[in-house]
N, C-alpha and C. Protein backbone atom coordinates (compact mmCIF):
# COMPACT_ATOMS: atom_id res chain seq x y z
N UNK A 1 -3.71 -59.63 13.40
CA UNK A 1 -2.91 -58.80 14.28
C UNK A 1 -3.81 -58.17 15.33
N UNK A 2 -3.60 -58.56 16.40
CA UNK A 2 -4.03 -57.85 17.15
C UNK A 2 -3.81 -56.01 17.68
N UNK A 3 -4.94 -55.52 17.59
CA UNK A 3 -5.03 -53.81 18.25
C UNK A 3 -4.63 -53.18 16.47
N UNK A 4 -5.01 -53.86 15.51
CA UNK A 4 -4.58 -53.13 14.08
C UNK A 4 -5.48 -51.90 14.44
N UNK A 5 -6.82 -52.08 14.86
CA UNK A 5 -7.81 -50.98 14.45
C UNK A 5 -6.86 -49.74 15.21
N UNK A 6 -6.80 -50.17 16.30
CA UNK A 6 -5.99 -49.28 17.45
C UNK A 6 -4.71 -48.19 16.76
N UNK A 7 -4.00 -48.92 16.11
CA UNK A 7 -2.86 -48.68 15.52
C UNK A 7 -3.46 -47.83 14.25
N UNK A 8 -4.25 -47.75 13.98
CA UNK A 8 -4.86 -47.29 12.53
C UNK A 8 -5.14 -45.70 13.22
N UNK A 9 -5.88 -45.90 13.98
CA UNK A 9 -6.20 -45.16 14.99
C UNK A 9 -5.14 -44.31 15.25
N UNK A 10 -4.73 -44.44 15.76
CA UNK A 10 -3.13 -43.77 16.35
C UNK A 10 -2.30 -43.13 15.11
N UNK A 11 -2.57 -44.06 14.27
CA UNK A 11 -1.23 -43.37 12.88
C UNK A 11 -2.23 -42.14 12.21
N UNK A 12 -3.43 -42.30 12.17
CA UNK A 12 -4.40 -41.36 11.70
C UNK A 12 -4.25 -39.90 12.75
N UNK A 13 -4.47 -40.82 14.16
CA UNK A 13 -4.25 -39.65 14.47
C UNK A 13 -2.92 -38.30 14.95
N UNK A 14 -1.69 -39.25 14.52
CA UNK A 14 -0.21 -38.67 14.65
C UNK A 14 -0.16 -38.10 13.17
N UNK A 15 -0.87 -38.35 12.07
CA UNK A 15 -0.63 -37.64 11.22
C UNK A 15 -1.65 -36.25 10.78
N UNK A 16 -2.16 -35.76 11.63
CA UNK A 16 -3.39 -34.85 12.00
C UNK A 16 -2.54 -33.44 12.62
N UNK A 17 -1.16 -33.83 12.85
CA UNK A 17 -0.30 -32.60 13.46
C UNK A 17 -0.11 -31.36 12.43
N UNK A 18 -0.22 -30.34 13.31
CA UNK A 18 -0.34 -28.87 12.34
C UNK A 18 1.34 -28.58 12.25
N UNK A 19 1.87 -28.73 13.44
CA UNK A 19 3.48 -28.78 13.33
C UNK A 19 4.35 -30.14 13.72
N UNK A 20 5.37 -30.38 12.96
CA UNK A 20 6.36 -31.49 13.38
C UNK A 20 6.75 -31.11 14.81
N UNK A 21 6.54 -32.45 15.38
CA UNK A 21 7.75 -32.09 16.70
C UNK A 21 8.80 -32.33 16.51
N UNK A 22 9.67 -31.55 17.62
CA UNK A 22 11.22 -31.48 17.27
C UNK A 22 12.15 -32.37 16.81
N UNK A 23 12.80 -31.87 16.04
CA UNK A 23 13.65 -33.41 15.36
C UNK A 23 15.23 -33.63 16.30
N UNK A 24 15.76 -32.74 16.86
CA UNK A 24 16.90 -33.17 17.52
C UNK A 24 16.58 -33.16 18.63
N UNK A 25 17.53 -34.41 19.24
CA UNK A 25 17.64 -34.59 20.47
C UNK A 25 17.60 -34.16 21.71
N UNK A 26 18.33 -32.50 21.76
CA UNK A 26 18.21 -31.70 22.53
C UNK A 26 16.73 -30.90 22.64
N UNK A 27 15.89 -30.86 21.40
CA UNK A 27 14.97 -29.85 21.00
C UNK A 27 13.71 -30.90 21.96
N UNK A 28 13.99 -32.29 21.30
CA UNK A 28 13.12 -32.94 22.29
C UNK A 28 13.61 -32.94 23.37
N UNK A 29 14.34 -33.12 24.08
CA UNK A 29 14.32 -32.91 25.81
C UNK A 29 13.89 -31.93 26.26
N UNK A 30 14.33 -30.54 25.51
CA UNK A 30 13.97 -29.30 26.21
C UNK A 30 12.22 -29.36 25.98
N UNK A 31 11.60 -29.80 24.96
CA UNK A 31 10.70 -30.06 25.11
C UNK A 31 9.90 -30.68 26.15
N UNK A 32 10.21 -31.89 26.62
CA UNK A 32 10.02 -32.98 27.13
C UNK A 32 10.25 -32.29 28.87
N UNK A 33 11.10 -31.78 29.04
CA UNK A 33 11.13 -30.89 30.38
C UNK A 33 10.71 -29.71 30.80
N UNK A 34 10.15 -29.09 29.18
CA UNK A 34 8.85 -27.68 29.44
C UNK A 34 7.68 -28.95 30.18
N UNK A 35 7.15 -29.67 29.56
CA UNK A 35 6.18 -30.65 29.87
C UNK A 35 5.83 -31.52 30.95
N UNK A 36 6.79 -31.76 31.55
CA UNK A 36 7.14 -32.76 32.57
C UNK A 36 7.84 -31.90 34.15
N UNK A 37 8.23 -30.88 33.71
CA UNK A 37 8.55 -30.20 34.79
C UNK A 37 10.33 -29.73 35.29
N UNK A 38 10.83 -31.11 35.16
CA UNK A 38 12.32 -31.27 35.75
C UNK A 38 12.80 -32.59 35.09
N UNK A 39 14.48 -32.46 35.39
CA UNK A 39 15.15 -33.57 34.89
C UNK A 39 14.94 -34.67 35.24
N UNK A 40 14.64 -34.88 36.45
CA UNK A 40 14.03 -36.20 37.23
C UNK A 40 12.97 -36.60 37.01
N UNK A 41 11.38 -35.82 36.88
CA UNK A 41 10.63 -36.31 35.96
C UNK A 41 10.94 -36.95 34.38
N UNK A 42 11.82 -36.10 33.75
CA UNK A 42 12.16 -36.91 32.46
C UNK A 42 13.03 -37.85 32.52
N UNK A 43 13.85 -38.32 33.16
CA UNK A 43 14.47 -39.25 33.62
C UNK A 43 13.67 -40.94 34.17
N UNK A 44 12.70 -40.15 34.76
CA UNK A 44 11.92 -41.36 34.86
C UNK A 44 11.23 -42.03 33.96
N UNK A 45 10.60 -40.51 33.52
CA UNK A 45 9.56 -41.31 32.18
C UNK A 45 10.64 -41.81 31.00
N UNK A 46 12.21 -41.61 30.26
CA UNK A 46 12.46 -42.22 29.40
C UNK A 46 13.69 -43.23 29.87
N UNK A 47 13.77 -43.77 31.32
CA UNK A 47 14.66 -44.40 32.05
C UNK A 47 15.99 -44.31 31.65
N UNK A 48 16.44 -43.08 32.16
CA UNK A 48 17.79 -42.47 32.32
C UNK A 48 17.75 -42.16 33.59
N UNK A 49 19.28 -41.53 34.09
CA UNK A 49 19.18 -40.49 34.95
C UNK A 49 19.47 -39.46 34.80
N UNK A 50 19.00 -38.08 35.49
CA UNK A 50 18.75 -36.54 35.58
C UNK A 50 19.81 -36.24 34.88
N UNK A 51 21.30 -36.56 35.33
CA UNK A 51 22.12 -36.78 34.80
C UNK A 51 22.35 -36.39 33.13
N UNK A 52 21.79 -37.73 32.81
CA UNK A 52 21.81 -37.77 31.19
C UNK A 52 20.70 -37.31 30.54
N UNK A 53 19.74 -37.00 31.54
CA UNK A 53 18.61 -35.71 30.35
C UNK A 53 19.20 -34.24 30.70
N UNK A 54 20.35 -33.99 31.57
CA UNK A 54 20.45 -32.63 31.70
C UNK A 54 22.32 -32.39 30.70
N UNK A 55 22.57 -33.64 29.85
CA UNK A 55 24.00 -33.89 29.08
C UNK A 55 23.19 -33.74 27.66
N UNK A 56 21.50 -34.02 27.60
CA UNK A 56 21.29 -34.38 26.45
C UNK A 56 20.52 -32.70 25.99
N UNK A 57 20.26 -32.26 27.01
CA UNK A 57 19.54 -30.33 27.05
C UNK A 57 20.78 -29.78 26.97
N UNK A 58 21.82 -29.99 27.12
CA UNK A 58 22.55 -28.85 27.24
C UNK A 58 24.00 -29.49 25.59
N UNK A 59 23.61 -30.18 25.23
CA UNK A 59 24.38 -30.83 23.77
C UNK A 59 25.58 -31.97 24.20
N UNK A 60 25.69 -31.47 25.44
CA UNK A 60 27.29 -32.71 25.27
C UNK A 60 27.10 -33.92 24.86
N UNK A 61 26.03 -34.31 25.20
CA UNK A 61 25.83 -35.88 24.61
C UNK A 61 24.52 -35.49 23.36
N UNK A 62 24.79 -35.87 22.11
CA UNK A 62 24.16 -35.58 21.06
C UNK A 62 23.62 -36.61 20.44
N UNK A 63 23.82 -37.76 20.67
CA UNK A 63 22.94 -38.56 20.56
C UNK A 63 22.40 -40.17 21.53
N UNK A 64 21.34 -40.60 21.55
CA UNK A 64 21.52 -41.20 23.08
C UNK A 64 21.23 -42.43 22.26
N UNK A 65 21.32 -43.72 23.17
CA UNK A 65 20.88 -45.33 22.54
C UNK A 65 19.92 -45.41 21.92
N UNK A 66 19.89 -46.23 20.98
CA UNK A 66 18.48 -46.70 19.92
C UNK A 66 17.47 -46.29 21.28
N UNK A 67 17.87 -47.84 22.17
CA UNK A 67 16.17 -48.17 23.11
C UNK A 67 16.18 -46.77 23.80
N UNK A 68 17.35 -45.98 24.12
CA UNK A 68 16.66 -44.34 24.71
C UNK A 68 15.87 -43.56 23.68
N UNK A 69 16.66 -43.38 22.38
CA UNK A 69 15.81 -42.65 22.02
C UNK A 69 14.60 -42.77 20.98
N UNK A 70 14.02 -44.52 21.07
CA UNK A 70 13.13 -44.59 20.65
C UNK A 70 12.21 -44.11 21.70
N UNK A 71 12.15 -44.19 23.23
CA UNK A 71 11.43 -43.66 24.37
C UNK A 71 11.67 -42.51 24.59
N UNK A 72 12.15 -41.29 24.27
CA UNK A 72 12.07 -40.03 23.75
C UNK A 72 11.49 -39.94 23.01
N UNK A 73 11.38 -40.47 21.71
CA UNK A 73 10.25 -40.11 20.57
C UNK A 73 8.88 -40.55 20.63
N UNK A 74 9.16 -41.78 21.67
CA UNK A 74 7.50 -41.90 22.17
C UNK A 74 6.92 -41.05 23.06
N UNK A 75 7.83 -40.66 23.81
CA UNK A 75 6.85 -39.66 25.16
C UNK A 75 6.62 -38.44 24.39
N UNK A 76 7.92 -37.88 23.69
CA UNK A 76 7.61 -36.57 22.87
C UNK A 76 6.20 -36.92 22.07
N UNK A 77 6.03 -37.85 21.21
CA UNK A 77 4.63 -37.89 20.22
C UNK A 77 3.85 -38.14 20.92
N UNK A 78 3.28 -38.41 22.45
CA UNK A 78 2.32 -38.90 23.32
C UNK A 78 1.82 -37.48 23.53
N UNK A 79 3.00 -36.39 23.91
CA UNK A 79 2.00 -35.35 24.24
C UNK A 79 2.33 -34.22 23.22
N UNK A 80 2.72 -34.36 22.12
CA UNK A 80 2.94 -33.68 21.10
C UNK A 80 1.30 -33.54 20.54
N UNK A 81 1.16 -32.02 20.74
CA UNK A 81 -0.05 -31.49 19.68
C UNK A 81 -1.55 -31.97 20.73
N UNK A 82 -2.12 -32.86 21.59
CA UNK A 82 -3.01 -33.16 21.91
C UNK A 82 -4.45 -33.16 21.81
N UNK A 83 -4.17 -31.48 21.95
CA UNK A 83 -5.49 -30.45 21.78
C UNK A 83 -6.08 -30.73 19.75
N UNK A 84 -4.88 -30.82 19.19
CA UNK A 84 -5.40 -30.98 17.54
C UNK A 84 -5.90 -32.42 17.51
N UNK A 85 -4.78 -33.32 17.95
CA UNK A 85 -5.65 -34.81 17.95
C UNK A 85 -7.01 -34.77 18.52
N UNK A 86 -7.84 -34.22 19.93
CA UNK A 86 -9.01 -34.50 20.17
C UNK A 86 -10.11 -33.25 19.44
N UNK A 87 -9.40 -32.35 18.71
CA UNK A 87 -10.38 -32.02 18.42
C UNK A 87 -10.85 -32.66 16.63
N UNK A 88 -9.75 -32.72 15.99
CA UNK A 88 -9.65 -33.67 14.83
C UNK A 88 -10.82 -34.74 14.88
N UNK A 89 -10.85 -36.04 15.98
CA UNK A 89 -11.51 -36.52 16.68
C UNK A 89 -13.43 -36.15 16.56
N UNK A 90 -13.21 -35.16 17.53
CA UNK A 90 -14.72 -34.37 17.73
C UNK A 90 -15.01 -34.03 16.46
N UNK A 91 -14.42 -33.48 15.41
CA UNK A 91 -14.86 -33.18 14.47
C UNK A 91 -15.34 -34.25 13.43
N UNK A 92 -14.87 -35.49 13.72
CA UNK A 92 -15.21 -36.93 12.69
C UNK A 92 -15.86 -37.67 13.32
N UNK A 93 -15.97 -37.12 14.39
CA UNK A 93 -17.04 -37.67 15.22
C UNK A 93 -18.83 -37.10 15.48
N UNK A 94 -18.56 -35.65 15.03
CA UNK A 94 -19.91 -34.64 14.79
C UNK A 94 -20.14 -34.62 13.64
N UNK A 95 -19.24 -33.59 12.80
CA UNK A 95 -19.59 -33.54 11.25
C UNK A 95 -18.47 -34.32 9.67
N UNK A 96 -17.36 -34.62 10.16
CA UNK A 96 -16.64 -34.79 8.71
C UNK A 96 -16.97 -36.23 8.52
N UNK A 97 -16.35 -37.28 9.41
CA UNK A 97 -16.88 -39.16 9.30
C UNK A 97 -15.45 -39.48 8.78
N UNK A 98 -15.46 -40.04 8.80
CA UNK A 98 -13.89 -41.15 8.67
C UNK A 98 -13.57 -41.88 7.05
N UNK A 99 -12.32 -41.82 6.74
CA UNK A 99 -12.40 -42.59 5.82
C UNK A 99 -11.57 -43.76 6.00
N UNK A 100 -12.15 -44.97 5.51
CA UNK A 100 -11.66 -46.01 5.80
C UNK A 100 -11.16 -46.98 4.56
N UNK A 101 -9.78 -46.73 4.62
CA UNK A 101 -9.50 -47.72 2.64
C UNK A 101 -8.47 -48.84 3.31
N UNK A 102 -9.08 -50.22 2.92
CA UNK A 102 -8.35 -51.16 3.49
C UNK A 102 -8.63 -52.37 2.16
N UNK A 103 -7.54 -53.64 2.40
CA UNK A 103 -7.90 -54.76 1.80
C UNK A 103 -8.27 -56.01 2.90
N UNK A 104 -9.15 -56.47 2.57
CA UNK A 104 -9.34 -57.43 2.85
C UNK A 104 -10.53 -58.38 2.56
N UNK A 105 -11.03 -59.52 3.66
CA UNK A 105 -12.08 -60.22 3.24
C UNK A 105 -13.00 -59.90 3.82
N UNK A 106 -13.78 -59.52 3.20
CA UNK A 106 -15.32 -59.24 3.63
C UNK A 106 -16.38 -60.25 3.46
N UNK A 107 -17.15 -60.53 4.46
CA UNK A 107 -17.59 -62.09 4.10
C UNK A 107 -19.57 -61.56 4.83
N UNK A 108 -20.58 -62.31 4.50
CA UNK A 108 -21.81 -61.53 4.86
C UNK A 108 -23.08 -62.56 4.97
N UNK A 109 -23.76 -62.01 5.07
CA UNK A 109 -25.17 -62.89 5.25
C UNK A 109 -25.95 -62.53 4.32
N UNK A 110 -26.68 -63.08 3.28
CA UNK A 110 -27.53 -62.72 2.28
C UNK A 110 -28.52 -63.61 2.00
N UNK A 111 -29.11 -63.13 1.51
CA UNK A 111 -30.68 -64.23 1.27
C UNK A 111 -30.76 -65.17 0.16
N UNK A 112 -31.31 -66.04 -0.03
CA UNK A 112 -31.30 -67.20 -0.41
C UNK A 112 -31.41 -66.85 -2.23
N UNK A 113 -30.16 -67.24 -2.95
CA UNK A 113 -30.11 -67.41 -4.18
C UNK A 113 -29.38 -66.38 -4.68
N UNK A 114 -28.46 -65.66 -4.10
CA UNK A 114 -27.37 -64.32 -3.54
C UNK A 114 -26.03 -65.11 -3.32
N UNK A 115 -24.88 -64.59 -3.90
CA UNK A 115 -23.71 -65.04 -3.23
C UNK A 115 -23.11 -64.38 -1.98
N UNK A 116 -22.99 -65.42 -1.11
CA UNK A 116 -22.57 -64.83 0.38
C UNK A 116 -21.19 -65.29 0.51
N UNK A 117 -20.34 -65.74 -1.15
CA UNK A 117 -18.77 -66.10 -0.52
C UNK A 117 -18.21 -64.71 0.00
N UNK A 118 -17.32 -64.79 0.98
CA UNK A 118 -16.21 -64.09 1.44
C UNK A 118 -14.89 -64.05 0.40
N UNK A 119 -14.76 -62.96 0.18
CA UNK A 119 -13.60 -62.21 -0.66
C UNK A 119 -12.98 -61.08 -0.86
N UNK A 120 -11.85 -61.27 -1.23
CA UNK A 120 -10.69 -60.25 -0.72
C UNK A 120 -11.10 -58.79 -1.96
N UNK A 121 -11.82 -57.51 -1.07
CA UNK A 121 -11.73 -56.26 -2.25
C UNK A 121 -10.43 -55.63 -1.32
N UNK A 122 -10.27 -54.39 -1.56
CA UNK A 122 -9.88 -52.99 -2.17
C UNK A 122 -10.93 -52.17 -1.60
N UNK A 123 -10.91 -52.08 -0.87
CA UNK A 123 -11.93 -50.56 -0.50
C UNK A 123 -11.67 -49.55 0.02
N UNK A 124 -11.82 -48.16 -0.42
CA UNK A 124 -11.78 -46.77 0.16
C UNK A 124 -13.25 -46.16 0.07
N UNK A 125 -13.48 -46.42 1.73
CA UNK A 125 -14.69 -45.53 1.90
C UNK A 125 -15.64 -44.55 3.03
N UNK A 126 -16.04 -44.05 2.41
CA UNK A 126 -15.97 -42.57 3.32
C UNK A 126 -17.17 -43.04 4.56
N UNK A 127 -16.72 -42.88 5.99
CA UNK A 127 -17.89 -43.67 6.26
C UNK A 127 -18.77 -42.22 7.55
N UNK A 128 -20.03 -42.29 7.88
CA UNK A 128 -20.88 -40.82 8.34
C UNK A 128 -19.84 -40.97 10.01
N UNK A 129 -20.45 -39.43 10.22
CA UNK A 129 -19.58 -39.20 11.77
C UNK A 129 -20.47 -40.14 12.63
N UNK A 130 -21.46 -40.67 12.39
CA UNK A 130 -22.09 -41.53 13.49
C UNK A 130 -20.63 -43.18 13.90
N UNK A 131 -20.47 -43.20 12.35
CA UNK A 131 -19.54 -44.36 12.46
C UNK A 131 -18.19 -43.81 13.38
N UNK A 132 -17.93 -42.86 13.01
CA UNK A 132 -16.69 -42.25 13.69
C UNK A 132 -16.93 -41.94 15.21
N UNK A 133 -18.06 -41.70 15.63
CA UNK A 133 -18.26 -41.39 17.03
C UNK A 133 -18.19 -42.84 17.59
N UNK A 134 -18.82 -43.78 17.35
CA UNK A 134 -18.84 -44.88 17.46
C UNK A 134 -17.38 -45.74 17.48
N UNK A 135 -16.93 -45.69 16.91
CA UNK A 135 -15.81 -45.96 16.64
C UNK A 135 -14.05 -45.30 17.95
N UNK A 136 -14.82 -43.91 18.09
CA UNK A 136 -14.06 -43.52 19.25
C UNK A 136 -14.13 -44.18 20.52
N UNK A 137 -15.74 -43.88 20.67
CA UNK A 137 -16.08 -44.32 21.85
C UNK A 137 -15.87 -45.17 22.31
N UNK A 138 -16.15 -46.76 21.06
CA UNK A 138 -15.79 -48.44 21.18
C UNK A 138 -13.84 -48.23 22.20
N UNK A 139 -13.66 -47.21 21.37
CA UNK A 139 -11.75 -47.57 21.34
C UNK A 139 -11.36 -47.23 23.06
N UNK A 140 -12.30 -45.61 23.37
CA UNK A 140 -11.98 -44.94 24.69
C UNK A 140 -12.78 -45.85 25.95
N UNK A 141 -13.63 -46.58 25.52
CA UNK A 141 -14.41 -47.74 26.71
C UNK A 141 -13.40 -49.41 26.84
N UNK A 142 -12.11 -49.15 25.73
CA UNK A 142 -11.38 -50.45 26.25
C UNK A 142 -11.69 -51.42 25.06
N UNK A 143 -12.43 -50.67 24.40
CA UNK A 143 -13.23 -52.21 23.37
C UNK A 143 -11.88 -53.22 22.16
N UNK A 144 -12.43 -54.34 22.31
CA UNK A 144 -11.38 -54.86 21.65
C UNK A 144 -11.40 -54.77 20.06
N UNK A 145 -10.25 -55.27 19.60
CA UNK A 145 -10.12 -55.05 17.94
C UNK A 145 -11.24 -55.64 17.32
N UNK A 146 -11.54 -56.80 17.74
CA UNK A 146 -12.82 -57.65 16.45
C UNK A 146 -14.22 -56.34 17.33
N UNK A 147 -14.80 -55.91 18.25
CA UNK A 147 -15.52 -55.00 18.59
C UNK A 147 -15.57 -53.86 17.29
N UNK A 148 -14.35 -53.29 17.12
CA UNK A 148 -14.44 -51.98 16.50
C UNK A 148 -13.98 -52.88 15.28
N UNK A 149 -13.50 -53.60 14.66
CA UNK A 149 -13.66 -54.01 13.14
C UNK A 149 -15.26 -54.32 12.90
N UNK A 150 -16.15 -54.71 13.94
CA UNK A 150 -17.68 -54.47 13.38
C UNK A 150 -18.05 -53.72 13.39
N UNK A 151 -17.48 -52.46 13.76
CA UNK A 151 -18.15 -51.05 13.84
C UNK A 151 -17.94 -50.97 12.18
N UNK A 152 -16.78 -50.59 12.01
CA UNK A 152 -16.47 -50.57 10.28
C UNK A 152 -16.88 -51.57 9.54
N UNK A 153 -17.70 -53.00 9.64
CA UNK A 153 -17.83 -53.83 8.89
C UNK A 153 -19.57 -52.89 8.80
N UNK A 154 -20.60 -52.38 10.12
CA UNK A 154 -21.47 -52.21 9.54
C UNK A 154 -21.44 -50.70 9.32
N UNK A 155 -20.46 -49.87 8.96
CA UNK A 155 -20.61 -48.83 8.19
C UNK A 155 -20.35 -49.07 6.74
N UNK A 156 -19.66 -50.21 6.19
CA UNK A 156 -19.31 -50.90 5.08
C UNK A 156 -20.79 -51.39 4.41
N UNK A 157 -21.38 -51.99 5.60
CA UNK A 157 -22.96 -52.50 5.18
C UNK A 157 -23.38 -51.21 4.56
N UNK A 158 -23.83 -50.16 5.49
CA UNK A 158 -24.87 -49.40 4.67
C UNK A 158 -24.22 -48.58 4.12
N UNK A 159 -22.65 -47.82 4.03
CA UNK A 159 -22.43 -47.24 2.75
C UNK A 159 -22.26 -48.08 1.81
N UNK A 160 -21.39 -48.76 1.54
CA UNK A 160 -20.42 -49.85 0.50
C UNK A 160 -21.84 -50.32 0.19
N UNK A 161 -21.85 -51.58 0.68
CA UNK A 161 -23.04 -52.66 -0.09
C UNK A 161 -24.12 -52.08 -0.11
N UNK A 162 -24.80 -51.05 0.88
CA UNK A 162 -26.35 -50.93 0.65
C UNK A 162 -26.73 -49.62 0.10
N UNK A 163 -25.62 -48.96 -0.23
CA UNK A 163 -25.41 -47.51 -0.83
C UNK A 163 -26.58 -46.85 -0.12
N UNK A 164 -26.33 -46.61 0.88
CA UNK A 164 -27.38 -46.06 2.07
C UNK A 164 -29.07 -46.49 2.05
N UNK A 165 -28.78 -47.20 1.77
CA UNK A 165 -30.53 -47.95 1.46
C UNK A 165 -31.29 -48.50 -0.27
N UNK A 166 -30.37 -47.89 -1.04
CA UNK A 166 -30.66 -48.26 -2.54
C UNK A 166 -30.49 -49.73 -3.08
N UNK A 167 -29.93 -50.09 -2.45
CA UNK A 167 -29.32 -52.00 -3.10
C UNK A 167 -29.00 -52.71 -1.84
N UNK A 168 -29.65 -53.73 -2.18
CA UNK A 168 -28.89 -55.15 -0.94
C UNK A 168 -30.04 -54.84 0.40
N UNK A 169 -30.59 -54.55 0.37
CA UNK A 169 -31.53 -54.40 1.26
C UNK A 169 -31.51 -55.62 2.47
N UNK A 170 -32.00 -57.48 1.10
CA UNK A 170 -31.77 -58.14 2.53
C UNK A 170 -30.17 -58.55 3.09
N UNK A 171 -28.95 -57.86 2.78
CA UNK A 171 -28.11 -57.68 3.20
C UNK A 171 -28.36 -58.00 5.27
N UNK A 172 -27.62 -59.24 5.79
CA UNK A 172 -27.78 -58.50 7.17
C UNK A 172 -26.65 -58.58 7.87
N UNK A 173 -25.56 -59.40 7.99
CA UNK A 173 -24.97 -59.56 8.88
C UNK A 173 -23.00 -59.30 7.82
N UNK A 174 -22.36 -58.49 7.75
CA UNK A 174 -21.01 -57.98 7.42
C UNK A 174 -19.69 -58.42 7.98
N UNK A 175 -19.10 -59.02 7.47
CA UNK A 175 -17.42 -59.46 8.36
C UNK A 175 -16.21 -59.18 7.79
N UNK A 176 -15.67 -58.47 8.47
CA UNK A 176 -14.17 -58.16 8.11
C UNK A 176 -13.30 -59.36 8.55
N UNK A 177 -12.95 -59.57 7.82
CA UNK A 177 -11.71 -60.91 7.86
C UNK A 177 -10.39 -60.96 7.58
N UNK A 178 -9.33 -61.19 8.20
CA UNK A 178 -8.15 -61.01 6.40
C UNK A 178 -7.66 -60.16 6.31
N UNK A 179 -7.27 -58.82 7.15
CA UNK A 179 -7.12 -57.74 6.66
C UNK A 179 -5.46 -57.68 6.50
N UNK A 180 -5.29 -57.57 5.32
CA UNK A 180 -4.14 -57.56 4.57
C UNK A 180 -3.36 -55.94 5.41
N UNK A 181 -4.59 -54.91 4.97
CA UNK A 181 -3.51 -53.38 5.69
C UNK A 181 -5.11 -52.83 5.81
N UNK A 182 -4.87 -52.15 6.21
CA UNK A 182 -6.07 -50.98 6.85
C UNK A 182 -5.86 -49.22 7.49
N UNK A 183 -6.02 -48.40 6.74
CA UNK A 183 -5.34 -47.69 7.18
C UNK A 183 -7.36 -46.17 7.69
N UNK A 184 -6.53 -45.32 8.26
CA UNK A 184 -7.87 -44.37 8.47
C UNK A 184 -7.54 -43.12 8.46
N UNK A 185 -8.43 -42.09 7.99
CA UNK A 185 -8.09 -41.08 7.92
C UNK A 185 -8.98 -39.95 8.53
N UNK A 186 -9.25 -39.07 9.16
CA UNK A 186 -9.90 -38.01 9.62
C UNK A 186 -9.79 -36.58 10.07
């Protein structure tokens, strides 16, 4: 799947909110037009007209189309909370580090008389804020999914397999393959 890391990313960081955003319809518009300014700005961004974001603020129309108000609940969660998502962020990126529990195939380079098959674990693991800074940065410079799945394949190297330098030493090269689900937390 392409942009999984991305998406991991994103669900980690929509679930980092100190408060729910609004659950009715009206609560999000009035929202959505503290934010945006006017009906015509929100109109644009969830392709209605002024019209029907100023039927949906004031209750007469109480509930709007699937495809409207799945684009209400996206613009609302885009700028819902912000300031907690980047600092959440900065903080797993300086001191807390990321945790990363996924299945899949992990496949590697090892030295001669070592098994180097690729196979499907189970892993939950806590990985340092260097990985997490790294990991932002890869995502905020454009970087693509197999890019930032090697970020996590070599934080996997030296926590997971090399238990920070204690085992696997000639360990060198880590691959995420396969990934069944992947999820992140910070």
């Amino acid at each position: 799947m392409a942009g999984e890391i991305e998406d991991a990313i994103e669900r980690a960081a929509r679930e980092s909110f100190t408060r729910e955003p609004p659950k009715t319809l009206k609560g999000k518009i009035g929202y959505l037009l503290k934010q945006l300014g006017s009906a015509k700005a929100v109109a644009q961004e969830i392709g209605v007209t002024a019209d029907s974001v100023n039927r949906y603020r004031r209750g007469a129309r109480k509930h709007a189309r699937a495809d409207v108000a799945a684009r209400i609940d996206d613009a609302v969660r885009a700028r819902w909370q912000p300031g907690v998502r980047k600092r959440r962020q900065r903080q797993a990126a300086s001191t807390g580090g990321i945790t990363v529990e996924t299945r899949a195939r992990f496949g590697y380079t090892a030295p001669v008389g070592t098994t180097d098959d690729g196979r499907f674990r189970r892993l939950t693991v806590h990985l340092a804020p260097e990985h997490a800074r790294r990991l932002f940065e890869a995502r905020d410079a454009g970087a693509g999914d197999q890019q930032m799945r090697q970020i996590i394949a070599d934080g996997f190297k030296e926590v997971y397999f090399q238990d920070g330098g204690a085992r696997a030493m000639g360990l060198s090269d880590v691959a995420i393959n396969d990934i069944d689900y992947l999820d992140l937390d910070f």
